[in-house]
PDB file of N, CA and C in Angstrom:
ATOM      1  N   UNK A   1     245.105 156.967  67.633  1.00  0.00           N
ATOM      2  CA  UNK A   1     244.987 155.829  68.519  1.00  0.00           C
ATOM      3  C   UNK A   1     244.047 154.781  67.924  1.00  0.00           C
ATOM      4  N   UNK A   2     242.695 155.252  67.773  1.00  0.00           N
ATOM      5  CA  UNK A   2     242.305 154.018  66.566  1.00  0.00           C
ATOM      6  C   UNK A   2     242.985 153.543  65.669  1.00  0.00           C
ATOM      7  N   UNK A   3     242.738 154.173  64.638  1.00  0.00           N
ATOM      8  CA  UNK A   3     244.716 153.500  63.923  1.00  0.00           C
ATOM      9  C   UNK A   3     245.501 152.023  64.554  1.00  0.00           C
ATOM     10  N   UNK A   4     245.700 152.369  65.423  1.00  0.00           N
ATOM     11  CA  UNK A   4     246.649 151.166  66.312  1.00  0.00           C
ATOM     12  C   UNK A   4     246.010 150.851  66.822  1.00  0.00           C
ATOM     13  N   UNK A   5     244.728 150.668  67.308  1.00  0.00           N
ATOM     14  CA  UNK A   5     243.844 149.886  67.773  1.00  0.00           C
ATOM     15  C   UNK A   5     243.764 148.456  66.571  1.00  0.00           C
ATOM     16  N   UNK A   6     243.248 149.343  65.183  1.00  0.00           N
ATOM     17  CA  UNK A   6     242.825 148.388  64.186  1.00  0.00           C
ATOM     18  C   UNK A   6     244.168 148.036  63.368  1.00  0.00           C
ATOM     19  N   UNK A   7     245.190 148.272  63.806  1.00  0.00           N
ATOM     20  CA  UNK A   7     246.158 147.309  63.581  1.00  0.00           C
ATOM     21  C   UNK A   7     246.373 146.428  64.105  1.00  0.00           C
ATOM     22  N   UNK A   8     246.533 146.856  65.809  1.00  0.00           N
ATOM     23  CA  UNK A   8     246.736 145.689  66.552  1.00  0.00           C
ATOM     24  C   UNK A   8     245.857 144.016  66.196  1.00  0.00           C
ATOM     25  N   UNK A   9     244.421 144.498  65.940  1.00  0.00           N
ATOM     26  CA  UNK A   9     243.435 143.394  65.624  1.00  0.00           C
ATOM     27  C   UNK A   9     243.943 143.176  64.306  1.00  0.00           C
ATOM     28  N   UNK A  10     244.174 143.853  63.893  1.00  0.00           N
ATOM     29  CA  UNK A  10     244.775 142.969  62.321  1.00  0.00           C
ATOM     30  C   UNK A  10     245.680 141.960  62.306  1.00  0.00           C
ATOM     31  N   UNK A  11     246.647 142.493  62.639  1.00  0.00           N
ATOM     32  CA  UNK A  11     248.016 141.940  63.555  1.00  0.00           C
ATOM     33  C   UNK A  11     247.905 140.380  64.122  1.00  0.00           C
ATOM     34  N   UNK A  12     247.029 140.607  65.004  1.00  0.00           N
ATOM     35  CA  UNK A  12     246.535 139.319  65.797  1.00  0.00           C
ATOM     36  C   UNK A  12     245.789 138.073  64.964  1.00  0.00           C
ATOM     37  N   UNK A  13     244.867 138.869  64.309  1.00  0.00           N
ATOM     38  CA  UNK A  13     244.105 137.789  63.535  1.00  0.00           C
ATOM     39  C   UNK A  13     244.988 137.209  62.565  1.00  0.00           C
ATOM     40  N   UNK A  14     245.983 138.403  62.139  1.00  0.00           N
ATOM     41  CA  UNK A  14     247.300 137.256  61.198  1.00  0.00           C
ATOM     42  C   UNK A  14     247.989 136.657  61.399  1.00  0.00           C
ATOM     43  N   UNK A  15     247.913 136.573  62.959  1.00  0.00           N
ATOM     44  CA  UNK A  15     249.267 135.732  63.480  1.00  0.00           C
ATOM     45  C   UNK A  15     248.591 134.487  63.552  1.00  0.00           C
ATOM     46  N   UNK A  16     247.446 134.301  64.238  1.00  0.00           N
ATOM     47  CA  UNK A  16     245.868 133.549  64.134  1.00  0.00           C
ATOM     48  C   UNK A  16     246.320 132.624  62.868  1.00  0.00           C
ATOM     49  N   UNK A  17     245.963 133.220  61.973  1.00  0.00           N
ATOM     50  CA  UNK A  17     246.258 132.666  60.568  1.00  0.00           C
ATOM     51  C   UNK A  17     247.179 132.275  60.309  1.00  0.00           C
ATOM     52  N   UNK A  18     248.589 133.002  60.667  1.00  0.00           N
ATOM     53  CA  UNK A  18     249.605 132.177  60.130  1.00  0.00           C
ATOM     54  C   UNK A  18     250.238 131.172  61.043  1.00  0.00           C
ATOM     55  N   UNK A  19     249.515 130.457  62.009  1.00  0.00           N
ATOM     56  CA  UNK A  19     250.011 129.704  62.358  1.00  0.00           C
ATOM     57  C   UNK A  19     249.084 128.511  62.484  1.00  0.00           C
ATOM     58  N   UNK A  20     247.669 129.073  62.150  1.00  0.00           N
ATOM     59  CA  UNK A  20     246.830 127.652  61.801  1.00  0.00           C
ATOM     60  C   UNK A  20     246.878 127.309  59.972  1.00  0.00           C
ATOM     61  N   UNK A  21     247.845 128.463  59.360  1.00  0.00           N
ATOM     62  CA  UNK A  21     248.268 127.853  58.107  1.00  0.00           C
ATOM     63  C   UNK A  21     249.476 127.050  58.131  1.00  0.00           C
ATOM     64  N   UNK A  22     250.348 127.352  58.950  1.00  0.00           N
ATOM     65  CA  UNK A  22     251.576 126.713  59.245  1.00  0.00           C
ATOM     66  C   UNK A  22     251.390 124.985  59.443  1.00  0.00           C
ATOM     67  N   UNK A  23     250.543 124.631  60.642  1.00  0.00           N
ATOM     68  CA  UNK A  23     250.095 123.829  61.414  1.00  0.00           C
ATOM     69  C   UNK A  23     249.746 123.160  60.204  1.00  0.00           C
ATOM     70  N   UNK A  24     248.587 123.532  59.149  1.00  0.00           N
ATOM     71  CA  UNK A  24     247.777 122.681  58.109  1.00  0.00           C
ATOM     72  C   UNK A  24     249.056 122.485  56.976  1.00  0.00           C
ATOM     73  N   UNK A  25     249.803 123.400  57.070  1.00  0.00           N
ATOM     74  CA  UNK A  25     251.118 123.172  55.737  1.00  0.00           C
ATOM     75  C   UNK A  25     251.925 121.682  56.509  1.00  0.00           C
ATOM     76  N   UNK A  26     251.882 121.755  57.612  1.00  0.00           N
ATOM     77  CA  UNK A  26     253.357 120.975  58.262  1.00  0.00           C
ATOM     78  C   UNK A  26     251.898 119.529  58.504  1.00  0.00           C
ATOM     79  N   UNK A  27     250.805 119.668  58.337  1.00  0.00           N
ATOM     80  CA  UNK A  27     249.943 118.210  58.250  1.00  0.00           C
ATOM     81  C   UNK A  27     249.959 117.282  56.791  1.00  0.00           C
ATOM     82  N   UNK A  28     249.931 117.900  55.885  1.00  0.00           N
ATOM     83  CA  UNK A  28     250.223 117.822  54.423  1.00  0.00           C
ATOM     84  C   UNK A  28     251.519 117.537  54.088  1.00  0.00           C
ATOM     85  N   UNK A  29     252.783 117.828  54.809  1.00  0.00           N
ATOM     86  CA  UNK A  29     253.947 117.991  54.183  1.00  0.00           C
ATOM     87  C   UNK A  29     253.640 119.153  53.077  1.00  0.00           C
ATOM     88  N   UNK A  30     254.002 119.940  53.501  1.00  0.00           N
ATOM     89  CA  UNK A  30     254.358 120.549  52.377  1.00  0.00           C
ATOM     90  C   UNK A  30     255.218 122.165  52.602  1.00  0.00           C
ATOM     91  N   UNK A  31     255.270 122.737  52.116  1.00  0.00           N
ATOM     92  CA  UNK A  31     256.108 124.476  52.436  1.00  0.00           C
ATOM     93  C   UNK A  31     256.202 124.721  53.609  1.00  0.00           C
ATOM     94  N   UNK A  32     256.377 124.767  54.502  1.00  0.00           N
ATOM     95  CA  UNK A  32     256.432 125.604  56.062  1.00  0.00           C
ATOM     96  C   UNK A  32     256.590 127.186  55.987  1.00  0.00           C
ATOM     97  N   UNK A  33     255.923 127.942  56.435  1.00  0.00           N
ATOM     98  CA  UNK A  33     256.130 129.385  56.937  1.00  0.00           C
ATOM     99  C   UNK A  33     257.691 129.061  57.949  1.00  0.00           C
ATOM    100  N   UNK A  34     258.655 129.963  57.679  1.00  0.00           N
ATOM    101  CA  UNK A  34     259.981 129.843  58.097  1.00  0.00           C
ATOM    102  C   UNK A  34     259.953 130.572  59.942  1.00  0.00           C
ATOM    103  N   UNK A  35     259.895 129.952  60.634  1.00  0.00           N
ATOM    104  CA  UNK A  35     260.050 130.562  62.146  1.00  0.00           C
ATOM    105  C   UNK A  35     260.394 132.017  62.453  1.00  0.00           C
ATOM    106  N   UNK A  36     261.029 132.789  61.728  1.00  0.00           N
ATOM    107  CA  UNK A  36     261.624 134.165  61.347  1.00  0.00           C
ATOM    108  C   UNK A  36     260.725 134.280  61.024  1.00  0.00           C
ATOM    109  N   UNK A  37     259.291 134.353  60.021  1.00  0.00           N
ATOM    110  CA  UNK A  37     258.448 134.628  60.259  1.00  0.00           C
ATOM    111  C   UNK A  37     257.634 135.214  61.009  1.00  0.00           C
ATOM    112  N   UNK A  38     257.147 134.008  61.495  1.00  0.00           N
ATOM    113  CA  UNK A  38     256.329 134.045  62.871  1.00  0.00           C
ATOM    114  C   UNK A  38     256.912 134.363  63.937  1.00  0.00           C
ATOM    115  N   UNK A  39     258.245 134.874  64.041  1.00  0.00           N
ATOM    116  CA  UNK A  39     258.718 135.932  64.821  1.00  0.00           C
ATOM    117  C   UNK A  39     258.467 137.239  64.521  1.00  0.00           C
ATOM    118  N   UNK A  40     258.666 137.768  63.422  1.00  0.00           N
ATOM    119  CA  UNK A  40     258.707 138.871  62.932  1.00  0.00           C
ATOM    120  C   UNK A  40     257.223 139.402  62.794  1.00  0.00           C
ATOM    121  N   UNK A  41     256.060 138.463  62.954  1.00  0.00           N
ATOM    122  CA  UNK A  41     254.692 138.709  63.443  1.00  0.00           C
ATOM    123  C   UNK A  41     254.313 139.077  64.295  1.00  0.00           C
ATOM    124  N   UNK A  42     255.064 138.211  65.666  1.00  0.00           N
ATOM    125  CA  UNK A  42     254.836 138.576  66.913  1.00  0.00           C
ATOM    126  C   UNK A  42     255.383 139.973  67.363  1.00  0.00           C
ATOM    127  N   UNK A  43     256.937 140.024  66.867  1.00  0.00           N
ATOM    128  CA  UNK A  43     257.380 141.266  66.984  1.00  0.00           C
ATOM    129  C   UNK A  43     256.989 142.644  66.687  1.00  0.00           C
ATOM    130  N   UNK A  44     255.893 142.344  65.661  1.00  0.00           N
ATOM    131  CA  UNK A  44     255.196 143.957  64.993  1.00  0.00           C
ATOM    132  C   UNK A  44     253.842 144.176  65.729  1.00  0.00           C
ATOM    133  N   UNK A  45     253.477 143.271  66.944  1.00  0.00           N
ATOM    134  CA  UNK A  45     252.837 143.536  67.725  1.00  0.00           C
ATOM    135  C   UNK A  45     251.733 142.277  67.781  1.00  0.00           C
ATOM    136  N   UNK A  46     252.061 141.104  67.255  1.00  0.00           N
ATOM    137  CA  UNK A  46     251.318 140.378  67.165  1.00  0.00           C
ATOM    138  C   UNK A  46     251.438 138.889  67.903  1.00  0.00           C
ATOM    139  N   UNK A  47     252.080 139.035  68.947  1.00  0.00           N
ATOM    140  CA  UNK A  47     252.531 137.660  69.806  1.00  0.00           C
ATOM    141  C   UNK A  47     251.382 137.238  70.410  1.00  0.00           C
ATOM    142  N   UNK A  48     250.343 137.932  70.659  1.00  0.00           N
ATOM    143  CA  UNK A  48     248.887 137.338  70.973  1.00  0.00           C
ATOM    144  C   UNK A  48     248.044 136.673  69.842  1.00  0.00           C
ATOM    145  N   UNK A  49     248.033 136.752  69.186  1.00  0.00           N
ATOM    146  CA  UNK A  49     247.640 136.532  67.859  1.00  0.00           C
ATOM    147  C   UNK A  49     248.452 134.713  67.639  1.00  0.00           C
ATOM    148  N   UNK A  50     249.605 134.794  67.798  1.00  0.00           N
ATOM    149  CA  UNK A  50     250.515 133.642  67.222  1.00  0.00           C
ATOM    150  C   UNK A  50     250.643 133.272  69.163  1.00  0.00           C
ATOM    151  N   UNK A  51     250.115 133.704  70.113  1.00  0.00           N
ATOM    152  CA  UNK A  51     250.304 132.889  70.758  1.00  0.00           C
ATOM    153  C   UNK A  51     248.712 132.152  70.943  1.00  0.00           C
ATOM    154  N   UNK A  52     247.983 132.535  70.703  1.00  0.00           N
ATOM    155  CA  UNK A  52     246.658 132.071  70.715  1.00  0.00           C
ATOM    156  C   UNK A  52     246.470 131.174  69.890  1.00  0.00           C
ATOM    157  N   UNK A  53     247.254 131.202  68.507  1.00  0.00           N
ATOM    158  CA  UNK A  53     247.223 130.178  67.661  1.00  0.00           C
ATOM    159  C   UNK A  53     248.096 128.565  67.599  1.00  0.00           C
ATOM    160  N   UNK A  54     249.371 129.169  68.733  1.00  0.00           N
ATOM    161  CA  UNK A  54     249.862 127.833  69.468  1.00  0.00           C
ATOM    162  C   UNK A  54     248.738 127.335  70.131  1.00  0.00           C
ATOM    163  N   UNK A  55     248.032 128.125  71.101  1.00  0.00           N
ATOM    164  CA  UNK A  55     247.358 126.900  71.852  1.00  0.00           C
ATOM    165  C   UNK A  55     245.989 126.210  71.119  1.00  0.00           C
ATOM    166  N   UNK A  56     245.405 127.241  70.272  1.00  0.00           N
ATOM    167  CA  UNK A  56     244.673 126.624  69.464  1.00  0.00           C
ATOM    168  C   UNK A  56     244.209 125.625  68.652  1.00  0.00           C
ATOM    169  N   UNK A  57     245.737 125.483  67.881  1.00  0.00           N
ATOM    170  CA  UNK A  57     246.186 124.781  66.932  1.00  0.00           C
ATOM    171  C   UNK A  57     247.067 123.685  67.438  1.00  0.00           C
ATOM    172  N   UNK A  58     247.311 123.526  68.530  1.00  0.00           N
ATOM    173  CA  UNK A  58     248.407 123.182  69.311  1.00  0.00           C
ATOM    174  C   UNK A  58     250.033 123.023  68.880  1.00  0.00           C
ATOM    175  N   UNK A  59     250.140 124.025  68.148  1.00  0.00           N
ATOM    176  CA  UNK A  59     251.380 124.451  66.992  1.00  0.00           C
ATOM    177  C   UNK A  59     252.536 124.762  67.919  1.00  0.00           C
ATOM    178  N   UNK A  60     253.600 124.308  67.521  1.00  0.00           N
ATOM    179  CA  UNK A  60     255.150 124.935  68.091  1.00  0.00           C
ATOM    180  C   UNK A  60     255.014 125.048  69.926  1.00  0.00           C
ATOM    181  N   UNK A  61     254.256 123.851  70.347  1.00  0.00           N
ATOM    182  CA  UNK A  61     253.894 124.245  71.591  1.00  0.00           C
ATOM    183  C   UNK A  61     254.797 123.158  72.300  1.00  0.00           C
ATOM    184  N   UNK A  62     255.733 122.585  71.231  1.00  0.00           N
ATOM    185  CA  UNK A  62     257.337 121.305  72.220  1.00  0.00           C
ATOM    186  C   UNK A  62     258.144 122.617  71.891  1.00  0.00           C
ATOM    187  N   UNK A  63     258.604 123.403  71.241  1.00  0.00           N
ATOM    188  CA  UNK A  63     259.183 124.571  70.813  1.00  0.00           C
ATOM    189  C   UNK A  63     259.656 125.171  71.752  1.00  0.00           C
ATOM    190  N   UNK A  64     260.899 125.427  72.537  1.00  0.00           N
ATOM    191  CA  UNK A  64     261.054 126.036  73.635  1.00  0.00           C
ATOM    192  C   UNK A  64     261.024 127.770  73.290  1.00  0.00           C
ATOM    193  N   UNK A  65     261.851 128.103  72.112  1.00  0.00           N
ATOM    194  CA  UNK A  65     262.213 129.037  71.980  1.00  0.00           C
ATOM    195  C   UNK A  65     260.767 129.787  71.632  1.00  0.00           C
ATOM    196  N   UNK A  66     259.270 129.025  71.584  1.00  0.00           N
ATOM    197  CA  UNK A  66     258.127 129.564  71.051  1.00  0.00           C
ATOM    198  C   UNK A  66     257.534 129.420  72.427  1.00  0.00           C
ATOM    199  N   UNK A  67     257.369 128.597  73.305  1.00  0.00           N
ATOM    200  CA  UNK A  67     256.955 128.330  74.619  1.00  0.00           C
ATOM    201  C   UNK A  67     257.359 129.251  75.591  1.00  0.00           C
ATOM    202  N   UNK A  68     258.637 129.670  75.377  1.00  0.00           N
ATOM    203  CA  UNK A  68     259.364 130.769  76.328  1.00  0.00           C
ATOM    204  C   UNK A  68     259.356 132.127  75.577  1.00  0.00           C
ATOM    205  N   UNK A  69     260.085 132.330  74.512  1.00  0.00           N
ATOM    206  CA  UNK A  69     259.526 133.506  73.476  1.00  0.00           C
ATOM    207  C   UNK A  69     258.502 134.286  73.355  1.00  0.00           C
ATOM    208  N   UNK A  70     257.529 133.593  72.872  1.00  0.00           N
ATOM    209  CA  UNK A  70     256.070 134.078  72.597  1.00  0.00           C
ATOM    210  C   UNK A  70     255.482 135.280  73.509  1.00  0.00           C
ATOM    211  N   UNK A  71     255.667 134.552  74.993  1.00  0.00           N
ATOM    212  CA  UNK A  71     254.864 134.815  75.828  1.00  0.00           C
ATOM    213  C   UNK A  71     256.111 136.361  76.689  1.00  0.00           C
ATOM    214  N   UNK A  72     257.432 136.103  76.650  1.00  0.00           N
ATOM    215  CA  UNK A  72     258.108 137.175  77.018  1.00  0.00           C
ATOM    216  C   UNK A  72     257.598 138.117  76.060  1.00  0.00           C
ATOM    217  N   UNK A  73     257.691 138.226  74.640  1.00  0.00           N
ATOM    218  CA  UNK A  73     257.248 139.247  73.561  1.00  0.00           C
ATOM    219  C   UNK A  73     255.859 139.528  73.945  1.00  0.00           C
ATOM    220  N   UNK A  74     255.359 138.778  74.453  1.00  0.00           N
ATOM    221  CA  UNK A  74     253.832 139.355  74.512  1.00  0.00           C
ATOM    222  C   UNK A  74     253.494 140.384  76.053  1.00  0.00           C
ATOM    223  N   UNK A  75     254.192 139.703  76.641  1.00  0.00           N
ATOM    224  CA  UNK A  75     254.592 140.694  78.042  1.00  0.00           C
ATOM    225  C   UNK A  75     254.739 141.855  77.776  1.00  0.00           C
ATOM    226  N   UNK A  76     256.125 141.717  77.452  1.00  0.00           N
ATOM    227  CA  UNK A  76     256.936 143.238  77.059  1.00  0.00           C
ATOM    228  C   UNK A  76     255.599 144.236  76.303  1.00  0.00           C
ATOM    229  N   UNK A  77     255.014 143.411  75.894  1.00  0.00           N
ATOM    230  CA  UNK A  77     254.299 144.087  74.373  1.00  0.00           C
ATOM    231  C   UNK A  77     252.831 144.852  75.166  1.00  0.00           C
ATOM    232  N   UNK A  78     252.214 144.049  76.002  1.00  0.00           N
ATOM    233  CA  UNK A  78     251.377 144.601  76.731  1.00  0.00           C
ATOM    234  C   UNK A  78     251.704 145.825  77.901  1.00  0.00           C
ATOM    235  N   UNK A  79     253.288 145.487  78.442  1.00  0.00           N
ATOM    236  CA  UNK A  79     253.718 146.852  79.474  1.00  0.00           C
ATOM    237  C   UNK A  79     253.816 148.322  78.299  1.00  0.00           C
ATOM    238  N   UNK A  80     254.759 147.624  77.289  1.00  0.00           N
ATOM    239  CA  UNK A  80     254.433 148.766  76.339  1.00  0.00           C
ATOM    240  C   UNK A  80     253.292 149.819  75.723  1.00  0.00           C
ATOM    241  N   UNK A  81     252.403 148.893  75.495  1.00  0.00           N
ATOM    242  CA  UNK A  81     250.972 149.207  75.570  1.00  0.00           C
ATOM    243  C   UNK A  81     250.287 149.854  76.493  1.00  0.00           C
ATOM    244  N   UNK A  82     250.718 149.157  77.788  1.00  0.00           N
ATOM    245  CA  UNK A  82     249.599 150.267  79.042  1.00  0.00           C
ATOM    246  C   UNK A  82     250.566 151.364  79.454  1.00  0.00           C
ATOM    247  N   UNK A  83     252.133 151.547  79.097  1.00  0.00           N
ATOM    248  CA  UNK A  83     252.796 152.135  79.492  1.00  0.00           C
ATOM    249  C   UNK A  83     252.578 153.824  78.525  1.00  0.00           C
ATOM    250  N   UNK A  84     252.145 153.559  77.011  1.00  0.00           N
ATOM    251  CA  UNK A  84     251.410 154.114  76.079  1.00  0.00           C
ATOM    252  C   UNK A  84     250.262 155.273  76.504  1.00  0.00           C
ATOM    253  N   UNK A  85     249.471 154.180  76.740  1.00  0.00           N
ATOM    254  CA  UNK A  85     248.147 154.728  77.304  1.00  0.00           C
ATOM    255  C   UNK A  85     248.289 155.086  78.430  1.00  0.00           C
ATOM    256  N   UNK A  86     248.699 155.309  79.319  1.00  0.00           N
ATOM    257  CA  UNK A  86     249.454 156.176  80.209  1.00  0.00           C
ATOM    258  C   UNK A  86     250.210 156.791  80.068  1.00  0.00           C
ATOM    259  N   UNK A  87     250.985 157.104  79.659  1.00  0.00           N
ATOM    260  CA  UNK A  87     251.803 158.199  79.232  1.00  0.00           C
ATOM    261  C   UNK A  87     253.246 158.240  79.726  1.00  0.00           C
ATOM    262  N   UNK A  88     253.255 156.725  80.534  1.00  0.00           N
ATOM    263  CA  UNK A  88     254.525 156.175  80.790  1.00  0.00           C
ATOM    264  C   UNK A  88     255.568 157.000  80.031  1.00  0.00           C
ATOM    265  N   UNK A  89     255.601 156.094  78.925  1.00  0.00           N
ATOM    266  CA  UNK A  89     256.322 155.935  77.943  1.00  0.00           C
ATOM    267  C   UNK A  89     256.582 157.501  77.157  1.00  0.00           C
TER     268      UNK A  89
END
Protein backbone atom coordinates (compact mmCIF):
# COMPACT_ATOMS: atom_id res chain seq x y z
CA UNK A 1 0.00 0.00 0.00
CA UNK A 2 2.81 2.49 0.40
CA UNK A 3 3.96 1.58 -2.90
CA UNK A 4 0.75 3.17 -4.33
CA UNK A 5 0.67 5.71 -2.05
CA UNK A 6 4.16 6.99 -3.55
CA UNK A 7 3.04 6.46 -6.88
CA UNK A 8 0.02 8.07 -6.68
CA UNK A 9 2.17 11.40 -5.54
CA UNK A 10 4.41 10.77 -8.27
CA UNK A 11 1.72 10.48 -10.67
CA UNK A 12 0.21 13.76 -9.64
CA UNK A 13 3.20 15.85 -9.46
CA UNK A 14 3.72 14.66 -13.23
CA UNK A 15 0.65 15.50 -14.38
CA UNK A 16 1.48 18.99 -12.40
CA UNK A 17 4.35 19.13 -14.72
CA UNK A 18 3.13 18.09 -17.72
CA UNK A 19 0.76 20.43 -18.10
CA UNK A 20 2.56 23.54 -16.78
CA UNK A 21 5.15 22.25 -19.50
CA UNK A 22 2.50 22.03 -22.04
CA UNK A 23 1.03 25.53 -21.16
CA UNK A 24 4.92 27.09 -21.37
CA UNK A 25 5.49 24.92 -24.83
CA UNK A 26 2.03 26.28 -26.37
CA UNK A 27 3.39 30.20 -24.93
CA UNK A 28 6.59 29.91 -27.07
CA UNK A 29 5.07 28.15 -29.99
CA UNK A 30 6.70 25.44 -30.02
CA UNK A 31 6.17 21.19 -29.64
CA UNK A 32 2.93 20.53 -27.74
CA UNK A 33 2.64 17.39 -25.46
CA UNK A 34 -0.14 15.51 -27.72
CA UNK A 35 -3.67 15.38 -25.61
CA UNK A 36 -3.39 11.38 -25.62
CA UNK A 37 -0.91 12.16 -23.46
CA UNK A 38 -2.26 13.94 -20.87
CA UNK A 39 -4.93 11.50 -21.01
CA UNK A 40 -3.00 8.62 -20.59
CA UNK A 41 -1.59 10.53 -17.31
CA UNK A 42 -4.72 11.06 -15.89
CA UNK A 43 -5.73 7.58 -16.66
CA UNK A 44 -2.72 5.83 -14.70
CA UNK A 45 -4.06 7.57 -11.81
CA UNK A 46 -3.14 10.97 -12.27
CA UNK A 47 -6.27 13.25 -13.19
CA UNK A 48 -5.62 15.24 -9.97
CA UNK A 49 -2.36 16.07 -10.77
CA UNK A 50 -3.41 17.35 -14.55
CA UNK A 51 -6.48 18.59 -13.10
CA UNK A 52 -4.81 20.87 -10.65
CA UNK A 53 -2.56 21.91 -13.31
CA UNK A 54 -5.59 23.13 -15.56
CA UNK A 55 -6.60 25.35 -12.93
CA UNK A 56 -3.26 26.42 -12.06
CA UNK A 57 -1.91 27.08 -15.19
CA UNK A 58 -5.18 27.90 -16.53
CA UNK A 59 -4.42 25.18 -19.34
CA UNK A 60 -7.11 23.30 -21.55
CA UNK A 61 -9.66 24.93 -19.28
CA UNK A 62 -12.08 26.19 -22.94
CA UNK A 63 -11.42 22.29 -23.59
CA UNK A 64 -14.65 20.57 -23.12
CA UNK A 65 -13.47 17.16 -23.46
CA UNK A 66 -10.69 18.30 -20.49
CA UNK A 67 -13.39 20.38 -18.49
CA UNK A 68 -15.81 17.41 -18.51
CA UNK A 69 -13.13 14.50 -18.75
CA UNK A 70 -10.69 15.34 -16.22
CA UNK A 71 -12.90 15.62 -13.49
CA UNK A 72 -15.26 12.30 -14.43
CA UNK A 73 -11.63 10.34 -14.44
CA UNK A 74 -10.86 11.82 -11.31
CA UNK A 75 -14.20 10.77 -9.70
CA UNK A 76 -14.21 7.37 -10.86
CA UNK A 77 -10.54 7.36 -9.67
CA UNK A 78 -11.20 8.46 -6.10
CA UNK A 79 -14.51 5.82 -5.69
CA UNK A 80 -11.92 3.38 -6.84
CA UNK A 81 -9.59 4.35 -4.31
CA UNK A 82 -11.90 4.45 -1.20
CA UNK A 83 -13.63 1.49 -2.66
CA UNK A 84 -9.80 -0.16 -2.28
CA UNK A 85 -9.30 0.84 1.08
CA UNK A 86 -12.34 -0.62 2.02
CA UNK A 87 -12.40 -3.56 0.64
CA UNK A 88 -15.22 -2.69 -1.65
CA UNK A 89 -13.58 -3.62 -4.44
Amino acid sequence: MKIFLYYILAINLYGIYVMYSDKNKSQKKRWRTPEKTLFTVAFAFGALGIFMGMQLFRHKTKHKKFVIGIPLILILQVFIFFAYIYKIL
